[in-house]
Protein backbone atom coordinates (compact mmCIF):
# COMPACT_ATOMS: atom_id res chain seq x y z
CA UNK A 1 -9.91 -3.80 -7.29
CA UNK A 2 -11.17 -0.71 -6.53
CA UNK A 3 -10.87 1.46 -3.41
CA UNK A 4 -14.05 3.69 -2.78
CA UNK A 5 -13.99 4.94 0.15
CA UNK A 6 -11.35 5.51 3.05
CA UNK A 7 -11.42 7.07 6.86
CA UNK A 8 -9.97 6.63 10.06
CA UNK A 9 -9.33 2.92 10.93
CA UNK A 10 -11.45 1.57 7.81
CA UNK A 11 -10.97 1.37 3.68
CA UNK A 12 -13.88 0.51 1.68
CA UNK A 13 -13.04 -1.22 -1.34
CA UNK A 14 -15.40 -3.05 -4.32
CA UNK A 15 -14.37 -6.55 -2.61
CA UNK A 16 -15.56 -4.94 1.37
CA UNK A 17 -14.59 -2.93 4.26
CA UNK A 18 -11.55 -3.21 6.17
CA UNK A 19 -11.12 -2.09 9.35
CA UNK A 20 -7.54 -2.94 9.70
CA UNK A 21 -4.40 -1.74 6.93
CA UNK A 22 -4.36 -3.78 3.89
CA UNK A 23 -2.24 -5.29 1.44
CA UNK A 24 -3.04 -5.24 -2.16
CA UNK A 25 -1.03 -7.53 -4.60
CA UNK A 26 -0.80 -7.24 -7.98
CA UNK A 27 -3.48 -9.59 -9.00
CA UNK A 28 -6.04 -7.90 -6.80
CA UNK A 29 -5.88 -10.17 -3.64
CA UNK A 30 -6.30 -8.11 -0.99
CA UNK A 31 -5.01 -9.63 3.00
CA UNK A 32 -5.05 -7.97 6.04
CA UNK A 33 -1.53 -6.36 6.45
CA UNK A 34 -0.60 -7.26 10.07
CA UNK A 35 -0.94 -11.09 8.33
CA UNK A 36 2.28 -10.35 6.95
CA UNK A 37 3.82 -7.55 8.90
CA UNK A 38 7.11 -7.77 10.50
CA UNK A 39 8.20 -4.59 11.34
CA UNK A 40 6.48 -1.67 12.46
CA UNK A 41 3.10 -0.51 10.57
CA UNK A 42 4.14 3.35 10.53
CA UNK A 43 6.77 2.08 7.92
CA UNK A 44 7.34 0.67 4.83
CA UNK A 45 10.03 -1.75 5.39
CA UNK A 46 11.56 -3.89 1.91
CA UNK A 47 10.35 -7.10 3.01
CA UNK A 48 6.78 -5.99 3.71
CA UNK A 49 7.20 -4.07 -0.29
CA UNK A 50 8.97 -7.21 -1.68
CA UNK A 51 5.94 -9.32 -0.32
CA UNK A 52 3.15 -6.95 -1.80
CA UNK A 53 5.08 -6.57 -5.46
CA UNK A 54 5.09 -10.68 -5.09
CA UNK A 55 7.65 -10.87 -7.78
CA UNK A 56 6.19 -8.36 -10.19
CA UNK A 57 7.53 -4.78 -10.88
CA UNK A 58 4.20 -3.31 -10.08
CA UNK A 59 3.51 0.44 -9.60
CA UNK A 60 3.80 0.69 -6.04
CA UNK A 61 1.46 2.81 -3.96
CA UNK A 62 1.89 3.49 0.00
CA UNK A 63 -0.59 5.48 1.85
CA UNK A 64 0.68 6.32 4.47
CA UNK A 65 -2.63 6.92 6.45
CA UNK A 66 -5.04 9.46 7.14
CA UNK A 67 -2.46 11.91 8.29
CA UNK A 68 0.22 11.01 6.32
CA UNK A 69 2.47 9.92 9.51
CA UNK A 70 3.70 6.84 8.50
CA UNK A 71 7.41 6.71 6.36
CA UNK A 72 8.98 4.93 3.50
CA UNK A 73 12.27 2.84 4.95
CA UNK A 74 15.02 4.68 2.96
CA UNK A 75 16.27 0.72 1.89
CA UNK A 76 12.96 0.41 0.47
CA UNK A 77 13.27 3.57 -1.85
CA UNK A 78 16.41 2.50 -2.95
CA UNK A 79 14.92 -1.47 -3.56
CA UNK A 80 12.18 -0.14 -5.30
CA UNK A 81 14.70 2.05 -7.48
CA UNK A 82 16.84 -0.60 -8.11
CA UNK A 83 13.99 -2.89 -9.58
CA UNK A 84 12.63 0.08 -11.26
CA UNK A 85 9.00 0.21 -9.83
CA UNK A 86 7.53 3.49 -9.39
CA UNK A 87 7.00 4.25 -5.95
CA UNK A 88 3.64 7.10 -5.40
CA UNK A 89 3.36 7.50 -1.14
CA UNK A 90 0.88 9.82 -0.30
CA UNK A 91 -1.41 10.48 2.57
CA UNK A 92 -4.31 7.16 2.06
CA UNK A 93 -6.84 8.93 0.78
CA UNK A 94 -4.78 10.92 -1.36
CA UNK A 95 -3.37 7.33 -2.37
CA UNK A 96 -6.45 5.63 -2.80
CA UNK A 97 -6.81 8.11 -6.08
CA UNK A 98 -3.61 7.74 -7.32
CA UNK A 99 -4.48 3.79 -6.99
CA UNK A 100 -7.40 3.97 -8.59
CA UNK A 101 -6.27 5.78 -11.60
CA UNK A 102 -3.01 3.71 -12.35
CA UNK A 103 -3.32 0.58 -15.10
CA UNK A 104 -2.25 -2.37 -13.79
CA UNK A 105 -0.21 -3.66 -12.71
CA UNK A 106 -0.18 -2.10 -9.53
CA UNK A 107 -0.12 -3.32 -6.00
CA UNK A 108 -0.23 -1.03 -2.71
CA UNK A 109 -0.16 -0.96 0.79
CA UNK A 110 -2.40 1.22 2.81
CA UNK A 111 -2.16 2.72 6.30
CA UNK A 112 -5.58 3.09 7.77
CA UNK A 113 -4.98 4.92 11.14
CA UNK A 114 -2.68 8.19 11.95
């Protein structure tokens, strides 16, 4: 999967255009985050990163929008320590390179507003 584009409320990827965030597993499956979200979207909680690695110990990449207003949980930095996956959040477009330039496998979540 390959992200190609990104703006406010949208991501274009090789697979479509989203105009809602999106989660990115490891094998390239890409859902609609607020499928799975259960906490707010302005933050990277360790469920919603346990849920996107979906057992692996991906590269991990957050964008944390257009802006770069949304946060990583500090539990999730120190999950994501703990299992040893690299964690790269960055503003989403920003992100979106950083994405496409890491081998797999990676996985990511990406924050499409603010």
């Amino acid at each position: 999967m390959t992200i190609l584009k990104t703006g406010f409320g949208w991501v274009e990827t090789d697979a479509g255009r989203f105009e809602h965030d999106i989660l990115v597993f490891p094998d390239g499956r890409i859902e609609n985050r607020y499928d799975k979200l259960t906490g707010s979207n302005h933050r990277l909680d360790p469920a919603e990163a346990a849920t996107a690695l979906d057992g692996t110990h991906a590269d991990f990449v957050f964008g944390t929008g257009q802006y770069g207003t949304a946060v990583v949980a500090e539990e999730t930095e120190q999950l994501l320590a703990g299992l040893e996956v690299r964690l790269h959040a960055l503003p989403t477009p920003e992100a979106a390179g950083v994405y496409n330039r890491l081998s797999n496998p990676k996985c990511g979540v990406f924050h499409v507003t603010c």
